[in-house]
PDB file of N, CA and C in Angstrom:
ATOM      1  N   UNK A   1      67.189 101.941 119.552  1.00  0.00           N
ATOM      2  CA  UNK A   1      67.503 101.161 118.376  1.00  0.00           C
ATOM      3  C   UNK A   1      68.999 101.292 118.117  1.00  0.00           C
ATOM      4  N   UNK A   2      69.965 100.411 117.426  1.00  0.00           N
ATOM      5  CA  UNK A   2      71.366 100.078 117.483  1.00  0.00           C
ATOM      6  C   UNK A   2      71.325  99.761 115.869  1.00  0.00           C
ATOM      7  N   UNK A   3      72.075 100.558 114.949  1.00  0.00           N
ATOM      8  CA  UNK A   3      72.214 100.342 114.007  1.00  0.00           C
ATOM      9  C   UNK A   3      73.774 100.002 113.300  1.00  0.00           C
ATOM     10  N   UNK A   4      73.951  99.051 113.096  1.00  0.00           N
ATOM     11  CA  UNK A   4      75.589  98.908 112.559  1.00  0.00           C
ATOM     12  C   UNK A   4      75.924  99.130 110.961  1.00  0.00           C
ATOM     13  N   UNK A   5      76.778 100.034 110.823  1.00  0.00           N
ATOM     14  CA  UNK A   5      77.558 100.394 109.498  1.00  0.00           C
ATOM     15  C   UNK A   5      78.586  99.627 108.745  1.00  0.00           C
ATOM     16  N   UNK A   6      78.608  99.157 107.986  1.00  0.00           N
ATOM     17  CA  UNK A   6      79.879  98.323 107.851  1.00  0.00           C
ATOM     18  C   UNK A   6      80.814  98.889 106.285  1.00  0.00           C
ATOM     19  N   UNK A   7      81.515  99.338 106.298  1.00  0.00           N
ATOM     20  CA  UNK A   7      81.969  99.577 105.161  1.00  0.00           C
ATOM     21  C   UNK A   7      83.048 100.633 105.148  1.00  0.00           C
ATOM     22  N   UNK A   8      83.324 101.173 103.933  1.00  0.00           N
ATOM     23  CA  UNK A   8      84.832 102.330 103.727  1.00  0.00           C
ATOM     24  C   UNK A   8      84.276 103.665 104.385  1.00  0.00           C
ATOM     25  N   UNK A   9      85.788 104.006 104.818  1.00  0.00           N
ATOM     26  CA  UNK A   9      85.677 105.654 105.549  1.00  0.00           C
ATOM     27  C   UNK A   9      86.980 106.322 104.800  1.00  0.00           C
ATOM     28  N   UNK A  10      86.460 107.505 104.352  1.00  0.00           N
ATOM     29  CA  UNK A  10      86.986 108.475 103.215  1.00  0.00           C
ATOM     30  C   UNK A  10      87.960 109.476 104.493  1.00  0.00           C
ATOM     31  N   UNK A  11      88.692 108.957 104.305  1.00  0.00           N
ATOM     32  CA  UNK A  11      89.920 110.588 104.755  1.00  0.00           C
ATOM     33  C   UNK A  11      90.508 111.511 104.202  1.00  0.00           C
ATOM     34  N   UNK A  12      90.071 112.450 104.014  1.00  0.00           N
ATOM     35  CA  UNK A  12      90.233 113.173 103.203  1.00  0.00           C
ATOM     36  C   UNK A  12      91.497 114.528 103.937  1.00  0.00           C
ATOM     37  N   UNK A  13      92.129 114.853 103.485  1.00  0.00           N
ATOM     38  CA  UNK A  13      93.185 116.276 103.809  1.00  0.00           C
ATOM     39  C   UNK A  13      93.425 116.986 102.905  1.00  0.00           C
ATOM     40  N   UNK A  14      92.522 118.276 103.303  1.00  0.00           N
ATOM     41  CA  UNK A  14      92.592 119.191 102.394  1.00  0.00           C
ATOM     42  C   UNK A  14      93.385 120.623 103.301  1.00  0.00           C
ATOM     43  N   UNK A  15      94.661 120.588 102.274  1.00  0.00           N
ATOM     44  CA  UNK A  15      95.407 121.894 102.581  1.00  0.00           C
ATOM     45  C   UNK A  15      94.619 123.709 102.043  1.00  0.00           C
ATOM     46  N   UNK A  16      94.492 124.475 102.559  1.00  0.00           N
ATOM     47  CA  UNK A  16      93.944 125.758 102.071  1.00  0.00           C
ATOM     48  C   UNK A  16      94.784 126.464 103.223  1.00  0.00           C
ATOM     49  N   UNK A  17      95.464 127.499 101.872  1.00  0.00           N
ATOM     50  CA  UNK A  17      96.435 128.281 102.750  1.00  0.00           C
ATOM     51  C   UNK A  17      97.153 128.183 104.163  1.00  0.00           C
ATOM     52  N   UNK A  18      97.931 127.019 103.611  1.00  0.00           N
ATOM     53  CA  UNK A  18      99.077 126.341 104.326  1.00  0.00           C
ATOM     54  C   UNK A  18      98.198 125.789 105.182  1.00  0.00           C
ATOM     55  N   UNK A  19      97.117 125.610 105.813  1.00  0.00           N
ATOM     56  CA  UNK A  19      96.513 125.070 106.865  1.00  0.00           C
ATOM     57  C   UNK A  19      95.648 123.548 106.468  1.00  0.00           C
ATOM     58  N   UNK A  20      96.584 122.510 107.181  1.00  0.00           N
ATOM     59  CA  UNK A  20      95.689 121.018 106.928  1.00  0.00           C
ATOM     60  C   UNK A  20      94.524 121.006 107.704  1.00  0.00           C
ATOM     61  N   UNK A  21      93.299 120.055 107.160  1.00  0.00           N
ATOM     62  CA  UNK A  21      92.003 120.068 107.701  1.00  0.00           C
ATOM     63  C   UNK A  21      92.375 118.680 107.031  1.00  0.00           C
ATOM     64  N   UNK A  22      91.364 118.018 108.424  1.00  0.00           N
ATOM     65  CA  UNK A  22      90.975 115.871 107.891  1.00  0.00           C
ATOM     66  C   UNK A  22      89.787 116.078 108.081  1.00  0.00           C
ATOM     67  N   UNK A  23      89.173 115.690 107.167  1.00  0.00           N
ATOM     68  CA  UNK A  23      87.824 115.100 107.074  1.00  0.00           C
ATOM     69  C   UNK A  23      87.621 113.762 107.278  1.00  0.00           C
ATOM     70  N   UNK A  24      86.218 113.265 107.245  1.00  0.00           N
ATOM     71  CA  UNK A  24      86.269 111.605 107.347  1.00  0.00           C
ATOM     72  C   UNK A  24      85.091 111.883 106.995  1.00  0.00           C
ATOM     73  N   UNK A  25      84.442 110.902 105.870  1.00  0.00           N
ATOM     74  CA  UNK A  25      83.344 110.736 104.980  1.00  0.00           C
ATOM     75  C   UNK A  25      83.143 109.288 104.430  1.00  0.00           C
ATOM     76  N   UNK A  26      82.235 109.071 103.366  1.00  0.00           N
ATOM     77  CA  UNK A  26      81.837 108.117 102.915  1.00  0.00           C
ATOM     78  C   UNK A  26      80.653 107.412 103.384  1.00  0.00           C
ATOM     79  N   UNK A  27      79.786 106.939 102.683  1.00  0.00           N
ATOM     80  CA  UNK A  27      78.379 106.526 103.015  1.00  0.00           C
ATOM     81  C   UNK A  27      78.357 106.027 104.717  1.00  0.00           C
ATOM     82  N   UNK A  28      78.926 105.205 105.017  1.00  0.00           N
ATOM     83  CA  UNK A  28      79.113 104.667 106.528  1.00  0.00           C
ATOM     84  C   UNK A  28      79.029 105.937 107.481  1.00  0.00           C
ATOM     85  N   UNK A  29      79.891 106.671 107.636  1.00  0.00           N
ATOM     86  CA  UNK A  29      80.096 108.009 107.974  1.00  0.00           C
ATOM     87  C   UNK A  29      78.758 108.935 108.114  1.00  0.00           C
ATOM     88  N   UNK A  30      78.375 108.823 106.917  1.00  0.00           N
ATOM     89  CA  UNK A  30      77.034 109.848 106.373  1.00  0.00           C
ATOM     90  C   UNK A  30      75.643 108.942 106.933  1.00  0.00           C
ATOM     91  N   UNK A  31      75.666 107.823 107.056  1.00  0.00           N
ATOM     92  CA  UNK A  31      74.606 107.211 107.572  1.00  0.00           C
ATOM     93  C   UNK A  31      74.694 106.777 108.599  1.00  0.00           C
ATOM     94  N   UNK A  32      76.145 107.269 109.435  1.00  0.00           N
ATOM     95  CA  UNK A  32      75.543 106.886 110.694  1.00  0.00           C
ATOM     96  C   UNK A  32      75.440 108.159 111.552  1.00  0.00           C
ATOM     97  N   UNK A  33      76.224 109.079 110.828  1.00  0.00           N
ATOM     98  CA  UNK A  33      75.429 110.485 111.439  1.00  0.00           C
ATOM     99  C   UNK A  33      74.121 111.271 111.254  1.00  0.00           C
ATOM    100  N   UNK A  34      73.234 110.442 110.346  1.00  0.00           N
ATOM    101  CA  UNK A  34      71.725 110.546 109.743  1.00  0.00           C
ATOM    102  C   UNK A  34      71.187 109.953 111.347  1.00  0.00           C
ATOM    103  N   UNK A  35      71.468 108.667 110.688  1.00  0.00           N
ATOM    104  CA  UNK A  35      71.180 107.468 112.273  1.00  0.00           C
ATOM    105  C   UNK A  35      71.252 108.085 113.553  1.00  0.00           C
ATOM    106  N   UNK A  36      71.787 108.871 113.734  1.00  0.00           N
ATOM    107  CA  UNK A  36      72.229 109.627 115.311  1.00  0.00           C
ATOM    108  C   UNK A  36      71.288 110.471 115.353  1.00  0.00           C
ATOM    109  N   UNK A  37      70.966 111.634 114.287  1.00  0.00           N
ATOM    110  CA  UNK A  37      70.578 112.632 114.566  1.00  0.00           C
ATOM    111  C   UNK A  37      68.848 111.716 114.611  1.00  0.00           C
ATOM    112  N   UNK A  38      68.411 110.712 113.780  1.00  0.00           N
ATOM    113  CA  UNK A  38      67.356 110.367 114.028  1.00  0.00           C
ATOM    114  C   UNK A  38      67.116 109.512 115.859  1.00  0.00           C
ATOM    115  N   UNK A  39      67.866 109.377 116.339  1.00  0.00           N
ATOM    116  CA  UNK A  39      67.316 109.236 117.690  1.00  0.00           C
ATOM    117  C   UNK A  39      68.664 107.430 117.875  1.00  0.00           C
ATOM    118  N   UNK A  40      69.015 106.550 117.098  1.00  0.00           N
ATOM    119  CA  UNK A  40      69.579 105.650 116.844  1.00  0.00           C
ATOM    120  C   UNK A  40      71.192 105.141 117.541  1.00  0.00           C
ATOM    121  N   UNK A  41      71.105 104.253 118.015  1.00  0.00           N
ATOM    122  CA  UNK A  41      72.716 104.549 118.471  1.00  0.00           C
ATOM    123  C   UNK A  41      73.123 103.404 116.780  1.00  0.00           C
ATOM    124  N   UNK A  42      74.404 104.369 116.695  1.00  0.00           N
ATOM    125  CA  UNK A  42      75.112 104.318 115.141  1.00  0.00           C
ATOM    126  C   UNK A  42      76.501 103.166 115.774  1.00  0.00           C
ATOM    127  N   UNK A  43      77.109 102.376 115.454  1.00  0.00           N
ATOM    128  CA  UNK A  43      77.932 101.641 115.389  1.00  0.00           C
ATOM    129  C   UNK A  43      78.604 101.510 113.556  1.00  0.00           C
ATOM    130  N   UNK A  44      80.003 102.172 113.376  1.00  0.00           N
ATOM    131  CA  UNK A  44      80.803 102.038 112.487  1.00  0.00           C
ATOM    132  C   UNK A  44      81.560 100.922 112.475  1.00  0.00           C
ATOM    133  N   UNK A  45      81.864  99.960 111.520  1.00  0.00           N
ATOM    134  CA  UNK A  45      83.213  99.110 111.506  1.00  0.00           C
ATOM    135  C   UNK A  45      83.668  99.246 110.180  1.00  0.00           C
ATOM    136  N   UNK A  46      84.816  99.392 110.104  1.00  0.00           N
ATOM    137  CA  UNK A  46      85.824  99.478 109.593  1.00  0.00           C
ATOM    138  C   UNK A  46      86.970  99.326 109.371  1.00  0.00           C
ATOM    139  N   UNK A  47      87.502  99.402 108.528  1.00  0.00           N
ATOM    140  CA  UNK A  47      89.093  98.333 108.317  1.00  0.00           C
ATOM    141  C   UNK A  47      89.741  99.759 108.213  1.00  0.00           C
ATOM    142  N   UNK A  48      91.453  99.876 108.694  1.00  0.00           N
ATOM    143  CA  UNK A  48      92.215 101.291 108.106  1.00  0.00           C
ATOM    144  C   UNK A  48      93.297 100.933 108.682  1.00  0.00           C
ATOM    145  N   UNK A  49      94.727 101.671 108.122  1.00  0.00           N
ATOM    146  CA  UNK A  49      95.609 101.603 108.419  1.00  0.00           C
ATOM    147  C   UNK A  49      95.839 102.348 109.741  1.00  0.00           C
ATOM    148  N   UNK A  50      96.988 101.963 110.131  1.00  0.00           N
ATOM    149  CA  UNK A  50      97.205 102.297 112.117  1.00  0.00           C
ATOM    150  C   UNK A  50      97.358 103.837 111.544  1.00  0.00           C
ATOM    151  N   UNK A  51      98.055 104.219 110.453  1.00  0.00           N
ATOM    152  CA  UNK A  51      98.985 105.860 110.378  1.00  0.00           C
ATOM    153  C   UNK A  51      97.299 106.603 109.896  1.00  0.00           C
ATOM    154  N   UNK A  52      96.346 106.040 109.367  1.00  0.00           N
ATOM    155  CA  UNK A  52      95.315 107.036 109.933  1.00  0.00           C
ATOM    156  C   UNK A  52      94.343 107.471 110.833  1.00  0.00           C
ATOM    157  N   UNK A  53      94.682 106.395 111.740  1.00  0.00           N
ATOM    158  CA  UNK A  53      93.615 106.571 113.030  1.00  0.00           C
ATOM    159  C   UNK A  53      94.107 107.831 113.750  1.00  0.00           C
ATOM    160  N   UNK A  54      93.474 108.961 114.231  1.00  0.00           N
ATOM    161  CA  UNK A  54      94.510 109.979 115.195  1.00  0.00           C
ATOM    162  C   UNK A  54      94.781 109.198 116.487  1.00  0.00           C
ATOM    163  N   UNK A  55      95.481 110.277 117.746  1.00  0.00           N
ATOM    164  CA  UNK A  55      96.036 109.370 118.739  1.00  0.00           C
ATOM    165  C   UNK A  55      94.761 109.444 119.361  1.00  0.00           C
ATOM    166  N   UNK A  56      93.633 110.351 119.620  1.00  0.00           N
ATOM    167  CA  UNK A  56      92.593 110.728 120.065  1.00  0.00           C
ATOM    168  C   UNK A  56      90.986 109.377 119.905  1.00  0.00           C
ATOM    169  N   UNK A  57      91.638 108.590 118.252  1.00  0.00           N
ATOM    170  CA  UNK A  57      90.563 108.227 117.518  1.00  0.00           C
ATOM    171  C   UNK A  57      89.573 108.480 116.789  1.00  0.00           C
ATOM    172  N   UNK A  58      88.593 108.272 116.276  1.00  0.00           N
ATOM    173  CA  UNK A  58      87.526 108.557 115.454  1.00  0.00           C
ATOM    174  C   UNK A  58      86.348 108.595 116.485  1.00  0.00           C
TER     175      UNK A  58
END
């Protein structure tokens, strides 16, 4: 089964003792890693600026 997400992805950077951490959240995010773990291939789309994609990707 192929399920598509469509909507906002939360980036979050949280500094704790001098050390940055990125998160990435928001319902899309959270339901398509539900979707995965239930057996599903998850497809995200999303809109974002180029300066937050890493060079690696999402």
């Amino acid at each position: 089964m192929k399920i598509i997400f469509v909507g906002h992805v939360c980036v979050d950077q949280n500094v704790v003792r001098g050390q940055t951490e990125t998160l990435y959240g928001g319902g899309v995010v959270h339901g398509a890693i539900t979707a995965q773990r239930l057996g599903a291939q998850a497809i995200v789309i999303t809109k974002c600026a180029e300066a937050t994609v890493p060079a690696s990707g999402i």
